[in-house]
Protein backbone atom coordinates (compact mmCIF):
# COMPACT_ATOMS: atom_id res chain seq x y z
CA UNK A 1 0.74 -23.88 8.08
CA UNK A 2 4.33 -23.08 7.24
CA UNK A 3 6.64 -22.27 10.42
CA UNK A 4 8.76 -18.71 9.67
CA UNK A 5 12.05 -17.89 11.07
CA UNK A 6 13.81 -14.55 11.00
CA UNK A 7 17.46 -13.85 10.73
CA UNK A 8 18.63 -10.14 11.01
CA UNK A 9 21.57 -8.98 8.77
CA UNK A 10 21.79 -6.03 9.92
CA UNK A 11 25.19 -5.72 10.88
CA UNK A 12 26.78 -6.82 7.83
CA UNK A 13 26.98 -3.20 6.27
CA UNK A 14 28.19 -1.40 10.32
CA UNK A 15 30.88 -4.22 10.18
CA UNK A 16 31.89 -3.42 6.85
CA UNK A 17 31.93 -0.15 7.42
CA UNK A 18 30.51 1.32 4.07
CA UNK A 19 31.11 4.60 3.02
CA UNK A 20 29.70 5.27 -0.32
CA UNK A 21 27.38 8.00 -0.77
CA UNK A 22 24.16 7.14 1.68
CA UNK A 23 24.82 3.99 2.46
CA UNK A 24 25.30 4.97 6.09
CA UNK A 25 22.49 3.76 8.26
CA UNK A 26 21.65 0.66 6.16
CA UNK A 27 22.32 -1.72 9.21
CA UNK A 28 19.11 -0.34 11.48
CA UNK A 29 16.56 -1.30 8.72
CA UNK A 30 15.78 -4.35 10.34
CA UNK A 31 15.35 -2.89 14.01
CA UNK A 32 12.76 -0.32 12.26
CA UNK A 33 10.90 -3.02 10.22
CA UNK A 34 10.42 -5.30 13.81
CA UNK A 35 9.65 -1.91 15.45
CA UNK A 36 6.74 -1.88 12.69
CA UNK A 37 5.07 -4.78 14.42
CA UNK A 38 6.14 -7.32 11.76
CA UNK A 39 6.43 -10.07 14.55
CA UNK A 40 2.79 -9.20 15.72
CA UNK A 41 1.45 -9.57 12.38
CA UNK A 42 2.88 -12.47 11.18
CA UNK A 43 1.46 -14.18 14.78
CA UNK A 44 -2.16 -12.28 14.34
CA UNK A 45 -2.12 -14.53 11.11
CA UNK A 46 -1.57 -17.81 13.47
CA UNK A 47 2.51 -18.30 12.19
CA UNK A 48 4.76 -20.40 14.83
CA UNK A 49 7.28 -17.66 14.96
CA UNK A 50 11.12 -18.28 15.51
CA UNK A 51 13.14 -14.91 15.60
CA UNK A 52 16.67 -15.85 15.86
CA UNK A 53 18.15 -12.51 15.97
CA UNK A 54 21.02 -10.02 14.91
CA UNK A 55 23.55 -12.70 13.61
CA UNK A 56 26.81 -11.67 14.69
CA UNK A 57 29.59 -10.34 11.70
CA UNK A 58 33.54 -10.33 12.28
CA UNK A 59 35.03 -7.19 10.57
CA UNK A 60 38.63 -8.11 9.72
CA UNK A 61 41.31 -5.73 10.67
CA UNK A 62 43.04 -6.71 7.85
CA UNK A 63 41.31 -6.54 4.47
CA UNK A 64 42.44 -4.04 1.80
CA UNK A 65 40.54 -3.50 -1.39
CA UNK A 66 40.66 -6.08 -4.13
CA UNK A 67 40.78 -4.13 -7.60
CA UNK A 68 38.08 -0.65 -6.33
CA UNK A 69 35.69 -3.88 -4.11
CA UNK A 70 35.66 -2.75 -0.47
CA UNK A 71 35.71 -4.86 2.60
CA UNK A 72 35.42 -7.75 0.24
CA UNK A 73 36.82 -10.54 2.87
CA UNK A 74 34.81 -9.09 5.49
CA UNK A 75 31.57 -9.50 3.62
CA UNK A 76 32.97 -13.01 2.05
CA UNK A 77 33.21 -13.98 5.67
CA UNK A 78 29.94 -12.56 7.01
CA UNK A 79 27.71 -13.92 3.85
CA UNK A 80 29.21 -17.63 4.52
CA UNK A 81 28.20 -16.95 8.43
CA UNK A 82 25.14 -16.02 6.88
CA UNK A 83 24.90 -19.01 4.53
CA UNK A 84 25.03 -21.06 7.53
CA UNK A 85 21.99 -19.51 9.31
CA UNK A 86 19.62 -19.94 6.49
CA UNK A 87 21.09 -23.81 5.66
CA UNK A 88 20.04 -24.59 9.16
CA UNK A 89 16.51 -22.87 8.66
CA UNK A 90 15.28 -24.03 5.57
CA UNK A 91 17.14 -27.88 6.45
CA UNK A 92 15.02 -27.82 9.24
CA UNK A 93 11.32 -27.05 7.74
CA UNK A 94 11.26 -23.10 8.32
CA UNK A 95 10.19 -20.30 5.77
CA UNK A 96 13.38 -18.26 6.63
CA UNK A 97 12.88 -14.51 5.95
CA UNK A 98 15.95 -12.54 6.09
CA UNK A 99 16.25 -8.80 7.06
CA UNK A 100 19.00 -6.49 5.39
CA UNK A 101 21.06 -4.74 5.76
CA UNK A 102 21.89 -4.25 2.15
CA UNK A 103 21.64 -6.81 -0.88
CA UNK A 104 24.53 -7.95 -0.47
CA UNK A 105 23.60 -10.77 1.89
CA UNK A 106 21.21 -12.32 -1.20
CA UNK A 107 24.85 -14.14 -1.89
CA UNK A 108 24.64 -15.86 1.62
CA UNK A 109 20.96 -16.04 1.74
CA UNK A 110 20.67 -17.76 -1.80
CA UNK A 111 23.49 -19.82 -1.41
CA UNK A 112 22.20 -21.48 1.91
CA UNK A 113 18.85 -21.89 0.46
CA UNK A 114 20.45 -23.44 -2.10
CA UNK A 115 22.21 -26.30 0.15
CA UNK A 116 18.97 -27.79 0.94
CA UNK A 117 16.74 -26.35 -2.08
CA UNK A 118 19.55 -27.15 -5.14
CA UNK A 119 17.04 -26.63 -7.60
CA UNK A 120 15.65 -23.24 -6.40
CA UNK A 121 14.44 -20.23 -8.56
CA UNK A 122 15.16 -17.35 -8.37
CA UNK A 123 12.84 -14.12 -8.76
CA UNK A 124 14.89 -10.68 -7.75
CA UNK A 125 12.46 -7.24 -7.00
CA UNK A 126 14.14 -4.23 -7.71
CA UNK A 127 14.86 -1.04 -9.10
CA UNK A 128 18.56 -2.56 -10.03
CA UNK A 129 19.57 -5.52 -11.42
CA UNK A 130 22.81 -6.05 -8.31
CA UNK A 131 24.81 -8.00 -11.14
CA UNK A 132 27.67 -6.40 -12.25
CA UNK A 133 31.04 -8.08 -12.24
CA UNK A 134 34.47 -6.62 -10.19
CA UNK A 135 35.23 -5.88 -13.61
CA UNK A 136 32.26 -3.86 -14.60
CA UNK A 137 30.86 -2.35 -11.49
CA UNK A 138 31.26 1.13 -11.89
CA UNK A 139 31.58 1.87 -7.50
CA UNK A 140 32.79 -1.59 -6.86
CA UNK A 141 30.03 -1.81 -4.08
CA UNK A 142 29.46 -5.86 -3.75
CA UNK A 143 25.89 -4.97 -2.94
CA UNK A 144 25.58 -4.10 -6.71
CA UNK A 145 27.09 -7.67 -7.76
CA UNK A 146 24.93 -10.25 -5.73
CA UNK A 147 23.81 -11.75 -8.33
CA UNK A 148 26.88 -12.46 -10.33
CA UNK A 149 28.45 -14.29 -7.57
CA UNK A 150 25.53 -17.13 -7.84
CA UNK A 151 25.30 -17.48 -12.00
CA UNK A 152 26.60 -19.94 -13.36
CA UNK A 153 26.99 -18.52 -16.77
CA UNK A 154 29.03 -15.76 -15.64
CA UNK A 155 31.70 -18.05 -13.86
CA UNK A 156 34.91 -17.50 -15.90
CA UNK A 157 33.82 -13.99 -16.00
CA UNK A 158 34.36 -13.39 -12.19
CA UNK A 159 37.87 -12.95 -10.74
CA UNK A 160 39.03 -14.97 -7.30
CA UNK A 161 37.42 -12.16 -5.18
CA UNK A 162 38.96 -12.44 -1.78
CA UNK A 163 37.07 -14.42 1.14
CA UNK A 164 34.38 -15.72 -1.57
CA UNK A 165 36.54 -19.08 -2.65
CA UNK A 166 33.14 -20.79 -0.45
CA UNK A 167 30.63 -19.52 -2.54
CA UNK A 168 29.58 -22.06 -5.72
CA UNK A 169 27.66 -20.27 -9.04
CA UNK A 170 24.94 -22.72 -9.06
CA UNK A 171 22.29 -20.86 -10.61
CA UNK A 172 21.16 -21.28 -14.53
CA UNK A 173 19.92 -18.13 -16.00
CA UNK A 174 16.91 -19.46 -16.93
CA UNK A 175 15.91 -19.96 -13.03
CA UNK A 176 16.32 -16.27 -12.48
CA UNK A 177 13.77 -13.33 -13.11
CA UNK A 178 14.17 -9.47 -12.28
CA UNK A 179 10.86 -7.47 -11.81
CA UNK A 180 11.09 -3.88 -12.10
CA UNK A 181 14.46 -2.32 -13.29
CA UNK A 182 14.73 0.88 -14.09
CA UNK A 183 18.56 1.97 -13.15
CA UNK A 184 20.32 -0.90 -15.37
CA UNK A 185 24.18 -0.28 -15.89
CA UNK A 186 25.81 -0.66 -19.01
CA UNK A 187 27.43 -3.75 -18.02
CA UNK A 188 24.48 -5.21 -16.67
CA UNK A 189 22.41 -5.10 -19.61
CA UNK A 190 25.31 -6.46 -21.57
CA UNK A 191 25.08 -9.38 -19.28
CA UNK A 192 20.90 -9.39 -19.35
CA UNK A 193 21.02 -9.92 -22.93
CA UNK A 194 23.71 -11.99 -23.48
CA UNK A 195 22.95 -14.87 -20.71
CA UNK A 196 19.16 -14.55 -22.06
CA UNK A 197 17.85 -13.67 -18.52
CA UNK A 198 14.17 -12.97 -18.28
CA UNK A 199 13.42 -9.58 -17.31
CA UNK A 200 10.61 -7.05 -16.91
CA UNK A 201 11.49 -3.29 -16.48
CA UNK A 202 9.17 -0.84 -15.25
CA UNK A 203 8.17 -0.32 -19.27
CA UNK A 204 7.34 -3.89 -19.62
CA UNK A 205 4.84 -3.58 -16.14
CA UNK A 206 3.44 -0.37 -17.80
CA UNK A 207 2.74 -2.27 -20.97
CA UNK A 208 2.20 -5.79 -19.86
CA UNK A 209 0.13 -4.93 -16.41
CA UNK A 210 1.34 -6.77 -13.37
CA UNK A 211 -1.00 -9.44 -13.79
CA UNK A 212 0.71 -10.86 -17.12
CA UNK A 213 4.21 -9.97 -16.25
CA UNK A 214 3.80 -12.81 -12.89
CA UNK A 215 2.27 -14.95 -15.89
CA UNK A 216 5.10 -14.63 -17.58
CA UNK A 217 7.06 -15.42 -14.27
CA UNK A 218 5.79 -18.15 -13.41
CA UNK A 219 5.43 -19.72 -16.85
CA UNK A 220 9.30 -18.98 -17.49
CA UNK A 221 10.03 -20.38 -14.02
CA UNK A 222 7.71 -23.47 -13.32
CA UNK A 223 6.47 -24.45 -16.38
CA UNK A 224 8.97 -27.41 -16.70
CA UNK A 225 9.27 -28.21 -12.61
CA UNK A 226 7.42 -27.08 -9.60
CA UNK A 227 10.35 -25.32 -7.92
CA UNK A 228 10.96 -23.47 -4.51
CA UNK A 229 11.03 -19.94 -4.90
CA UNK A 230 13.63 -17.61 -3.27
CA UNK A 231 11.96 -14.23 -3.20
CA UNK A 232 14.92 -11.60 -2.58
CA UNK A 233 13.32 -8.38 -2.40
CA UNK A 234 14.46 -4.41 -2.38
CA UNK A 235 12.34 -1.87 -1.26
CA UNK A 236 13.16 0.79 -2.93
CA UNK A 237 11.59 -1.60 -6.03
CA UNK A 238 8.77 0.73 -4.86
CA UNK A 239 8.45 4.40 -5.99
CA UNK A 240 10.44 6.79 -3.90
CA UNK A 241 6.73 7.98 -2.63
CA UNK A 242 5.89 5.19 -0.99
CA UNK A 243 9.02 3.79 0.46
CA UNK A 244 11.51 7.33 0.55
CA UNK A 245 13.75 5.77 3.58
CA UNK A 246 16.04 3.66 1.15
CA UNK A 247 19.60 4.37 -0.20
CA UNK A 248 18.92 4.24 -4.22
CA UNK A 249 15.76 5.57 -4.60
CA UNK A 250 15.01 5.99 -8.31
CA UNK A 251 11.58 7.33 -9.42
CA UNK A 252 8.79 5.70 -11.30
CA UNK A 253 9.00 2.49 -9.10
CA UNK A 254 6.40 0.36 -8.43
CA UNK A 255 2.79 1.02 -6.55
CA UNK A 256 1.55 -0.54 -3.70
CA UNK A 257 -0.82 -2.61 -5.62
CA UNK A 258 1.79 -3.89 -7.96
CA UNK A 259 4.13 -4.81 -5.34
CA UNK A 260 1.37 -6.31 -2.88
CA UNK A 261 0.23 -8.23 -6.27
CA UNK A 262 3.77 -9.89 -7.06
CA UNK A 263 4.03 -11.18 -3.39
CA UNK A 264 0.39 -12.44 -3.54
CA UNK A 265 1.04 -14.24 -6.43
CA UNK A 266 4.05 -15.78 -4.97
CA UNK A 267 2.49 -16.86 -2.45
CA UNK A 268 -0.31 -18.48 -4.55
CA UNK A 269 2.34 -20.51 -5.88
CA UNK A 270 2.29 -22.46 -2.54
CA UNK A 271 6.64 -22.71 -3.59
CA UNK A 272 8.24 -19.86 -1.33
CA UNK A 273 10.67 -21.30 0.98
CA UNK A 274 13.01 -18.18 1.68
CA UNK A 275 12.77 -14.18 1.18
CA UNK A 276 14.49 -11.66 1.97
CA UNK A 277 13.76 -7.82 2.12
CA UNK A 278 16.38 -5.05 2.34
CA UNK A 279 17.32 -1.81 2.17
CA UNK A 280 15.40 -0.22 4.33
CA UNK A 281 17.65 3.01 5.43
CA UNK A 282 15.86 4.68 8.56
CA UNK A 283 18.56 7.45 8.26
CA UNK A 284 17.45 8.28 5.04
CA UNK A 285 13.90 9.51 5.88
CA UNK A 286 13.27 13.09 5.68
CA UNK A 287 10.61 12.28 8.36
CA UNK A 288 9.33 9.83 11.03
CA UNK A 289 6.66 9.70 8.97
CA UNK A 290 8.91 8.65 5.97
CA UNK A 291 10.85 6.24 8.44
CA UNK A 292 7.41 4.60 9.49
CA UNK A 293 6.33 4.21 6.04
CA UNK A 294 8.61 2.41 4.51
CA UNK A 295 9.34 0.15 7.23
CA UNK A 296 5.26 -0.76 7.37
CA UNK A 297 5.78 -1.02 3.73
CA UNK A 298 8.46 -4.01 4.42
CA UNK A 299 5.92 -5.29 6.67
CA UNK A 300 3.09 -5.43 4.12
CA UNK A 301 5.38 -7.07 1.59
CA UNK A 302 6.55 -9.99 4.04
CA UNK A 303 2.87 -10.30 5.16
CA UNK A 304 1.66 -10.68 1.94
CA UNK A 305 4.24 -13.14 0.72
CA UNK A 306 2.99 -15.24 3.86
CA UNK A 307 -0.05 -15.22 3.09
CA UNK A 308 -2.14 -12.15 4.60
CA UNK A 309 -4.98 -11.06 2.01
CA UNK A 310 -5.93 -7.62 0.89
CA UNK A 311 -9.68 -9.34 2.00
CA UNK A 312 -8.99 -8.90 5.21
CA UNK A 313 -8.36 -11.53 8.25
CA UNK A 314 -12.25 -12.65 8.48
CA UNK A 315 -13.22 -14.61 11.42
CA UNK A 316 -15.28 -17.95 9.92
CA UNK A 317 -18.59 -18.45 9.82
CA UNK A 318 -20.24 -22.05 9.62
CA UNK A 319 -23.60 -20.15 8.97
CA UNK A 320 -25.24 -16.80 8.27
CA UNK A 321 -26.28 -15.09 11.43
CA UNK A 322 -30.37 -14.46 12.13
CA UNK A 323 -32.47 -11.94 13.81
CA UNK A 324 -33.34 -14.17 16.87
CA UNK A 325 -29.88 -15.58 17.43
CA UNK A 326 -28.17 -14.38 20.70
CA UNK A 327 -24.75 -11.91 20.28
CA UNK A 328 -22.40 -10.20 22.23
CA UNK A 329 -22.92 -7.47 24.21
CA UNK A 330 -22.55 -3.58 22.37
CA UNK A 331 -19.63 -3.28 24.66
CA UNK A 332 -17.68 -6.26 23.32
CA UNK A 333 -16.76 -6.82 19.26
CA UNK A 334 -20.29 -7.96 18.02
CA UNK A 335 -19.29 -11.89 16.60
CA UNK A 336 -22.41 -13.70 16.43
CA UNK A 337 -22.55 -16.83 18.18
């Protein structure tokens, strides 16, 4: 049974300071999602748990804008501490799951996966594609250009971004998948078409079904090589309805079932070695109710890519109970014996 290890980056985003429109708030989604039992469940499924905590960001006193990028040696520095955290995780036999915070710590996530795991995959969940350039991000918001920091095909497109010189494009195109976009920016699907990354929008799961879309996946990804997966997952991948506590909520999103059914089949593959799930925005809710939600949603998601079945934990049987054989009293769970 794999062991799982938790890293929080929650602070990344309060160090940074972000202040584009409702991003505020960002850093508590990973005190809501463990305050939504996610350490409880993951034990109730018999997991050797190792929580190692808020990691610990430096925000730079110094560190004006580079072109319209905020804070961008701040988050430089704070990915590479986060880079570090995961390296020693995954080096060291642990599932590492990482909390956000916002998407921007995929580029320290995948990158210290990457140090022990150089021929990951990669397959990225949500409603945006997080790969614009400095040069064609329309807010400049490094949480919108994860991705373009790790391809390798986009190297002598990206300019010396301050306090990223440590970060190496490693990954090929071809190792990548997105599953449902549905807020693409024009430079972005220049970039999706033109590097010949697989994708599936929210059309393709409405015409494909979810079940031949992971096909796809998993054909595109693993056909050649059994590969470790790095599953780097957004909530608000999910329709607004379901998980409403998130900064860029855009409608038409994915169901529970079809986001419960991509981190099934991940898990199926017996290849995930890292995940991480962000964007959970607790100051975003309308509601408690809304709060709760989405941060239970988080925990079904990490659950599920662990290994918990919509079947139910069953306790085993070695044989089918009779009539005559002896079982607990009516006060106590009734588990025959």
């Amino acid at each position: 049974m794999k062991v799982s290890c938790f890293f929080n980056g929650d602070r990344l985003d309060k160090k940074v300071g972000y202040r584009c429109q409702k991003r505020t708030g960002v850093e508590r989604g990973p005190g809501v999602i463990r305050d939504a039992a996610l350490i409880d469940r993951l034990s109730s499924m018999d997991y050797p748990i190792h929580d190692f905590g808020d990691l610990s960001f430096t925000h730079l006193a110094k560190d004006e804008p580079f072109m319209h990028v905020p804070f961008p040696r701040t988050v430089g520095l704070a990915n590479k501490v986060l880079a570090g955290a995961v390296s020693s995780a995954v080096g060291a036999g642990h599932t590492c799951i990482t909390l956000g915070g916002d998407h921007s710590l995929a580029i320290g996530s995948v990158q210290g996966h990457y140090q022990h795991c150089p021929d990951l995959c990669l397959i990225w969940v949500d409603a945006h594609a997080d790969i614009n350039t400095p040069l064609t991000s329309p807010s400049g918001n490094l949480h919108g250009q994860s991705v373009s920091f790790l391809l390798k095909q986009l190297q002598d497109k990206m300019p010396a971004v301050p306090g990223f010189s440590w970060v190496k494009p490693f990954l090929s195109s071809s190792d990548l998948v997105y599953i449902g976009l549905r807020d693409v920016d024009p430079g972005e699907h220049y970039i999706l078409k033109n590097c010949g990354i697989q994708y599936f929008t929210m059309r393709d799961i409405d015409k494909m079904g979810i079940q031949r879309v992971m096909e796809v996946t998993f054909d595109h990804l693993l056909s050649r090589k059994q590969k470790p997966i790095h599953l780097s997952f957004d909530i608000d991948a999910f329709d607004p309805a379901l998980a409403p506590a998130t900064g860029t909520p855009v409608n038409g999103g994915l169901t529970y079932r079809e986001g419960i059914y991509i981190a099934e089949e991940i898990h199926n593959t017996g290849l995930l070695s890292a995940m991480d799930l962000v964007e959970v925005n607790p100051t975003l809710g309308a509601s408690r109710e809304a709060v709760e939600a989405t941060a239970s949603l988080a925990v079904d998601v990490i659950a599920t890519s662990l290994g918990q079945s919509r079947e139910g934990a069953h306790i085993s049987f070695d044989k089918l109970p009779s009539p005559n054989m002896a079982y607990k009293s009516e006060n106590e769970q009734k588990v025959y014996l």
